[in-house]
Protein backbone atom coordinates (compact mmCIF):
# COMPACT_ATOMS: atom_id res chain seq x y z
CA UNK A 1 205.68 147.77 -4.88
CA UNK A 2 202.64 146.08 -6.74
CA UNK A 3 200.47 147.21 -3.86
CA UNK A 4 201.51 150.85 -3.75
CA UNK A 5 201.14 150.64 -8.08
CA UNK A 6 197.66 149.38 -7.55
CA UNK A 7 196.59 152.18 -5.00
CA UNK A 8 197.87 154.85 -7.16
CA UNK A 9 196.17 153.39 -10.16
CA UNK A 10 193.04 153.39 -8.00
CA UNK A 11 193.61 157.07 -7.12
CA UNK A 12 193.97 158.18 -10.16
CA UNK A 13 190.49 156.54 -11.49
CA UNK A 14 188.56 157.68 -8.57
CA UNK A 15 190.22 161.46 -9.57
CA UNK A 16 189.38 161.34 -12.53
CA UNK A 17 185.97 160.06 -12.19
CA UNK A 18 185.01 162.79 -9.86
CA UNK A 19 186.86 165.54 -12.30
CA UNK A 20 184.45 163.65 -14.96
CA UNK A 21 180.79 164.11 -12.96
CA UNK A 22 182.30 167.36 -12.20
CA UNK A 23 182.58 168.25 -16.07
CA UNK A 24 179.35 166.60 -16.72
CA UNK A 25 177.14 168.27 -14.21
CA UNK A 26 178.41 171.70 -15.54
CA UNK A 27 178.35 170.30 -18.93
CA UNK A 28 174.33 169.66 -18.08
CA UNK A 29 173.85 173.27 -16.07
CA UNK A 30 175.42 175.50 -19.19
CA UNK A 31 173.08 173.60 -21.17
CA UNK A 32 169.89 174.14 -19.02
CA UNK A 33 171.10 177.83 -18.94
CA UNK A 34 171.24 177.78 -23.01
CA UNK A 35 167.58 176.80 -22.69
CA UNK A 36 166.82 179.99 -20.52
CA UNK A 37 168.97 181.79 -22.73
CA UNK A 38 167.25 181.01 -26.08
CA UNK A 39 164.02 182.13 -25.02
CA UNK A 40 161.84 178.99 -24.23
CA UNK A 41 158.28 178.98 -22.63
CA UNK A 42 157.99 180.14 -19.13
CA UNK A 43 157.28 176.32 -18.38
CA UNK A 44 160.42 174.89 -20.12
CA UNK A 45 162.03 177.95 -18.23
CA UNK A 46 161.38 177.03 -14.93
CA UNK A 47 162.01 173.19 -15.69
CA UNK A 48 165.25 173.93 -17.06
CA UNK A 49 166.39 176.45 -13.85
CA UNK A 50 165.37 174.19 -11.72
CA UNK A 51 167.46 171.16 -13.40
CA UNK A 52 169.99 173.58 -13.59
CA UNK A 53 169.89 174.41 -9.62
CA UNK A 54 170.30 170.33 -9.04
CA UNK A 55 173.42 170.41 -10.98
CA UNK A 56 175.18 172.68 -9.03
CA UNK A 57 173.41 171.09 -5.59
CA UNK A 58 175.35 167.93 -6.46
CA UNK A 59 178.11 169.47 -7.37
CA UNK A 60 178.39 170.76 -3.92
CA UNK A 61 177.98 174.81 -5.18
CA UNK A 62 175.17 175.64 -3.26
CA UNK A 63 175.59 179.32 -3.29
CA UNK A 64 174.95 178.89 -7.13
CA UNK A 65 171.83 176.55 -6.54
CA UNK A 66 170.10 178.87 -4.56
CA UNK A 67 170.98 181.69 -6.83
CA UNK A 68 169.52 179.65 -9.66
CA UNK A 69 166.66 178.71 -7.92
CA UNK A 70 166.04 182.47 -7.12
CA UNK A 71 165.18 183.08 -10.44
CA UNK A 72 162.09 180.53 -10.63
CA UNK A 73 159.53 182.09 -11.80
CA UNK A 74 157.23 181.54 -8.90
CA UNK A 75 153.92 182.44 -9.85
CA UNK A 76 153.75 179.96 -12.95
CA UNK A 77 154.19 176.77 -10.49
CA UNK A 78 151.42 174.69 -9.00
CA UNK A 79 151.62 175.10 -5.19
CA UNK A 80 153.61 172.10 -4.88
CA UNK A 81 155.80 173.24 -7.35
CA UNK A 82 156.26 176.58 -5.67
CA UNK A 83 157.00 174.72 -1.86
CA UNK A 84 159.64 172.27 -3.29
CA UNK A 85 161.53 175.35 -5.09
CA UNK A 86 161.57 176.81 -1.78
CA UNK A 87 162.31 174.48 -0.08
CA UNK A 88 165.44 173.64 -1.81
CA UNK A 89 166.11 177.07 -1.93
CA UNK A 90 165.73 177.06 1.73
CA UNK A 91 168.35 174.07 1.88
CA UNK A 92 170.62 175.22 -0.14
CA UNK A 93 171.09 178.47 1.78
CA UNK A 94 171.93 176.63 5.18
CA UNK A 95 174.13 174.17 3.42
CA UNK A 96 176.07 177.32 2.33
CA UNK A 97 175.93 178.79 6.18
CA UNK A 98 173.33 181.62 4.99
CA UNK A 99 171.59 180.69 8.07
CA UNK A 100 169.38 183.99 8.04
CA UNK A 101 168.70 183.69 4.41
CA UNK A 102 167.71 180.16 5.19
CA UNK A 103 165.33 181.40 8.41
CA UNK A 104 163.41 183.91 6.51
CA UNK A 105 162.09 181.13 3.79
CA UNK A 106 160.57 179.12 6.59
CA UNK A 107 157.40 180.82 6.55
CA UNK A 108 156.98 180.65 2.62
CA UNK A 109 158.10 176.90 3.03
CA UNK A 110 155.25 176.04 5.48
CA UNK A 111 155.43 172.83 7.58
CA UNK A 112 153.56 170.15 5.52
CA UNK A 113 156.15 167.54 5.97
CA UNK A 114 158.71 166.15 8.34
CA UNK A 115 161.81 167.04 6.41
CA UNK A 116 160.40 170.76 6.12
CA UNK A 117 160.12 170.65 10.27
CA UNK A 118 163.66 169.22 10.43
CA UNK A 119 164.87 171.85 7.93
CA UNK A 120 163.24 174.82 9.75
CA UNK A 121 164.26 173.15 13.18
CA UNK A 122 167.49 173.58 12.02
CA UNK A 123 167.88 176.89 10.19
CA UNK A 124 166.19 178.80 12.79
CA UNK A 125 168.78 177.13 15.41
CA UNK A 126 172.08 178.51 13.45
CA UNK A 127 170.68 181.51 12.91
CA UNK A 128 169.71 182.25 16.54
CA UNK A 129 166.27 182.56 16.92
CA UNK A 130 166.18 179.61 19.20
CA UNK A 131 162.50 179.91 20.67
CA UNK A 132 161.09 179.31 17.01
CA UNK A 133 163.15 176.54 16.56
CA UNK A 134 162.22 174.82 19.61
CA UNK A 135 158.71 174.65 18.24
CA UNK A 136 159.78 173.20 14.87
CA UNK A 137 162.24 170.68 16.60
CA UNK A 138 159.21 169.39 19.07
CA UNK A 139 157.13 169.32 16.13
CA UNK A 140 159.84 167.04 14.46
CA UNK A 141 159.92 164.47 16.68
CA UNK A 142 156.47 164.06 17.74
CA UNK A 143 155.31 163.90 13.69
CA UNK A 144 154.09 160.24 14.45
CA UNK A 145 152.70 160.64 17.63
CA UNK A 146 154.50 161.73 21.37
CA UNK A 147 157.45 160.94 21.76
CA UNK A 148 159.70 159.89 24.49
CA UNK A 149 162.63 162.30 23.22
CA UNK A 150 160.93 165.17 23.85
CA UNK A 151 162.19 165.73 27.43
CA UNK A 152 166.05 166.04 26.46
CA UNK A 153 165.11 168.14 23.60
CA UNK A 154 163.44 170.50 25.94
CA UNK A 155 166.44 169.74 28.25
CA UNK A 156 168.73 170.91 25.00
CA UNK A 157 167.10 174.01 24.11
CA UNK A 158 166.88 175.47 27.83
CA UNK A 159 170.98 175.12 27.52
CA UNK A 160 170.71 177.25 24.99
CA UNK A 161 173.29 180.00 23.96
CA UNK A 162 173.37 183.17 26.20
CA UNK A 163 171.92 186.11 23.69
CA UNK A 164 173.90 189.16 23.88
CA UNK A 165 172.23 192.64 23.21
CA UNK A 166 174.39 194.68 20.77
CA UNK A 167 172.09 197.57 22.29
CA UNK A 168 173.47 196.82 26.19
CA UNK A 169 177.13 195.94 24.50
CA UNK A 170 177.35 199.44 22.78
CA UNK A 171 176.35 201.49 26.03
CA UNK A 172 178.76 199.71 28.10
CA UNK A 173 181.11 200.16 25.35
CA UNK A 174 181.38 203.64 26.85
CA UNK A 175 182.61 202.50 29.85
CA UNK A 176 185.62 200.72 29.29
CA UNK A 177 185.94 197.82 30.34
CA UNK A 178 182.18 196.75 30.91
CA UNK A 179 181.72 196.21 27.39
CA UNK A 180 184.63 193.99 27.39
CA UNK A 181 183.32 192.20 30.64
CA UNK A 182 179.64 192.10 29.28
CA UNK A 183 180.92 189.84 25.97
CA UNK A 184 183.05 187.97 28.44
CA UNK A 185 186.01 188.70 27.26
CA UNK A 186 187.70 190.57 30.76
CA UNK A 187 191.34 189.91 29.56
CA UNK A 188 190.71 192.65 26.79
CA UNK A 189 188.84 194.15 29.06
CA UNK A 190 192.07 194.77 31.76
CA UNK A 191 194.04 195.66 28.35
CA UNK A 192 191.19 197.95 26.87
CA UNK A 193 190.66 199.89 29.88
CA UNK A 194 194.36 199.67 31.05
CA UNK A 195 194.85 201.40 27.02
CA UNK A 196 192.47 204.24 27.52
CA UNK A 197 194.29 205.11 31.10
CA UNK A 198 197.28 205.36 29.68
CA UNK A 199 196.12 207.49 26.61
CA UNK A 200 194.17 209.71 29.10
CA UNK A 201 197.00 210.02 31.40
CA UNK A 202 199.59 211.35 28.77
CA UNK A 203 197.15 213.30 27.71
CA UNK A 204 196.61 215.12 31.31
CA UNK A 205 200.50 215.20 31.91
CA UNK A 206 200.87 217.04 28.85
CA UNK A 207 198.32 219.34 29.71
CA UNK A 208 199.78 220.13 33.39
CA UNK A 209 203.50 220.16 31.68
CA UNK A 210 202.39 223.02 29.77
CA UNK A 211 202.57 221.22 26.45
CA UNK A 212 199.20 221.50 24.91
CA UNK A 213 199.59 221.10 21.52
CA UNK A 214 201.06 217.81 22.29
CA UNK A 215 198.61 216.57 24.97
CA UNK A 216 195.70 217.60 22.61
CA UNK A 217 196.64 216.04 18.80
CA UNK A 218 198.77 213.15 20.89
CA UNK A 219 196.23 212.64 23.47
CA UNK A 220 193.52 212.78 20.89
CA UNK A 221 195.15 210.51 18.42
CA UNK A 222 195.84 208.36 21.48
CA UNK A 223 192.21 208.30 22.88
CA UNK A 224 190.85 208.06 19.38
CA UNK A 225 192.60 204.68 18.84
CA UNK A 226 191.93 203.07 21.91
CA UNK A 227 188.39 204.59 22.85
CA UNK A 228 186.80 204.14 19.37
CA UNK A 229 188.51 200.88 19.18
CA UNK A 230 186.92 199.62 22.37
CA UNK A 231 183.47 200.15 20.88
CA UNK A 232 184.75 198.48 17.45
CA UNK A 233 185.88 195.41 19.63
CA UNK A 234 182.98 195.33 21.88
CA UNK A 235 180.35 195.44 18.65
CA UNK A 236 182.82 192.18 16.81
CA UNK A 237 182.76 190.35 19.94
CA UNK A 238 178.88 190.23 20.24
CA UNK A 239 178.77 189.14 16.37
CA UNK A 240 181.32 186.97 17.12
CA UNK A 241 179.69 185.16 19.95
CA UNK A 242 176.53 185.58 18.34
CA UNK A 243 177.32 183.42 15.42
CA UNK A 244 179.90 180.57 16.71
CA UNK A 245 177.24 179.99 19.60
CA UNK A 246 174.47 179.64 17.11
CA UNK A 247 176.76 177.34 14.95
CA UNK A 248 177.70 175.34 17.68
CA UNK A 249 174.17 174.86 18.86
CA UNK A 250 173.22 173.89 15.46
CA UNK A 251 175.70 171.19 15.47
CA UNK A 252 174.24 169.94 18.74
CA UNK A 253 170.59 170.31 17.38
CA UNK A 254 171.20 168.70 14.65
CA UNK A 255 173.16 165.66 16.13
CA UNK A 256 170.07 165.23 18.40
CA UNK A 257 167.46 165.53 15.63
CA UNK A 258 169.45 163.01 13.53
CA UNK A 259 169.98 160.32 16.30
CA UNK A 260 168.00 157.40 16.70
């Protein structure tokens, strides 16, 4: 019984400590924004977003840190200045699985250190664009001179996720059930195209039984679900794919890049 008293008690603290730094980091961010708010120099501005933009990155509200950091006035910080903001901004984005936000900052970031490499390695990997991140991920690991890695990373990246063209998806879309087959998906595929037969052949039996009005607004209803739907499906699957193969290429990236 004492045990099970002394672990709640212990819960309870370690809840109410974390509600507490929760309170106290937005305490701190409303008050950095009452800085912004009251019209203080463009220097104290930037200071104050920027302490601000911390706040919520500890708090674990990264949209809301990169939103902040957003409205850093760029063009009164010293270079280094300016890279850090972006950086973070840059960070903030992939920890809040805006991968393509996070990609398109890489080039503003530059690659002066090895935690920028890492970071670009990384947020070019989940967002896709693998061949760019190959570069940044070799460049990583070879900061300090060649390195012996180097071959399984190569190894890695020519593993990488298959890249499917939403151009080639939506032609063969037309052709049910290539589109299916093409996004590897050929049990919708046998159901898709085994759909549209069946809306096409009630259509043509109505039109042979004389019933026209029928076969046309029934057939057309028909074929308008199933047809139209198979190009819907056929466009979701290649996001689809696109994304969870990116994500779980990240993961592997990243578990590589991290390792010892």
């Amino acid at each position: 019984m004492l045990s099970k008293r002394l672990f709640c008690t212990i819960s309870i603290f370690l809840c109410a400590l974390s509600l507490s730094r929760a309170q106290d980091l937005d305490s701190l961010a409303v008050g950095y924004e009452r800085i912004v708010f009251e019209g203080a120099s463009l220097v104290e501005v930037n200071d104050a977003l920027r302490a601000k933009a911390l706040c919520y990155k500890q708090a674990g509200r990264y949209k809301e840190a990169s939103a902040t950091l957003s409205r850093v006035r760029l063009f009164a910080l010293t270079p280094e200045e300016r890279t850090d903001v972006l950086y973070q901004q840059e960070l903030c984005y992939l920890l809040d699985g805006e991968f393509s936000q996070a990609a398109s900052l890489v080039a503003q970031v530059g690659d002066g250190s090895p935690d920028a490499l890492l970071l670009h390695a990384l947020a070019l990997a989940y967002a896709g664009r693998y061949d760019e991140s190959q570069i940044y991920a070799a460049r990583y690991i070879s900061w300090d001179g060649p390195s012996q890695r180097l071959p399984s990373l190569l190894d890695l990246y020519a593993a990488k996720p298959r890249e499917y063209n939403p151009t080639t998806s939506l032609v063969m879309s037309f052709f049910p059930p290539l589109g299916h087959l093409y996004n590897d998906a050929p049990g919708e595929g046998v159901l898709s195209g085994a759909m549209n037969l069946a809306a096409l052949a009630f259509t043509v039996a109505n039109f042979v039984s004389g019933y026209w009005v029928t076969g046309l607004v029934g057939g057309g209803i028909a074929l308008n679900y199933t047809y139209m739907g198979n190009h819907q499906r056929t466009a979701f699957l290649v996001a689809k794919h696109s994304q969870n193969d990116a994500v779980q290429f990240g993961d592997k990236l990243r578990a590589f890049l991290l390792s010892e």
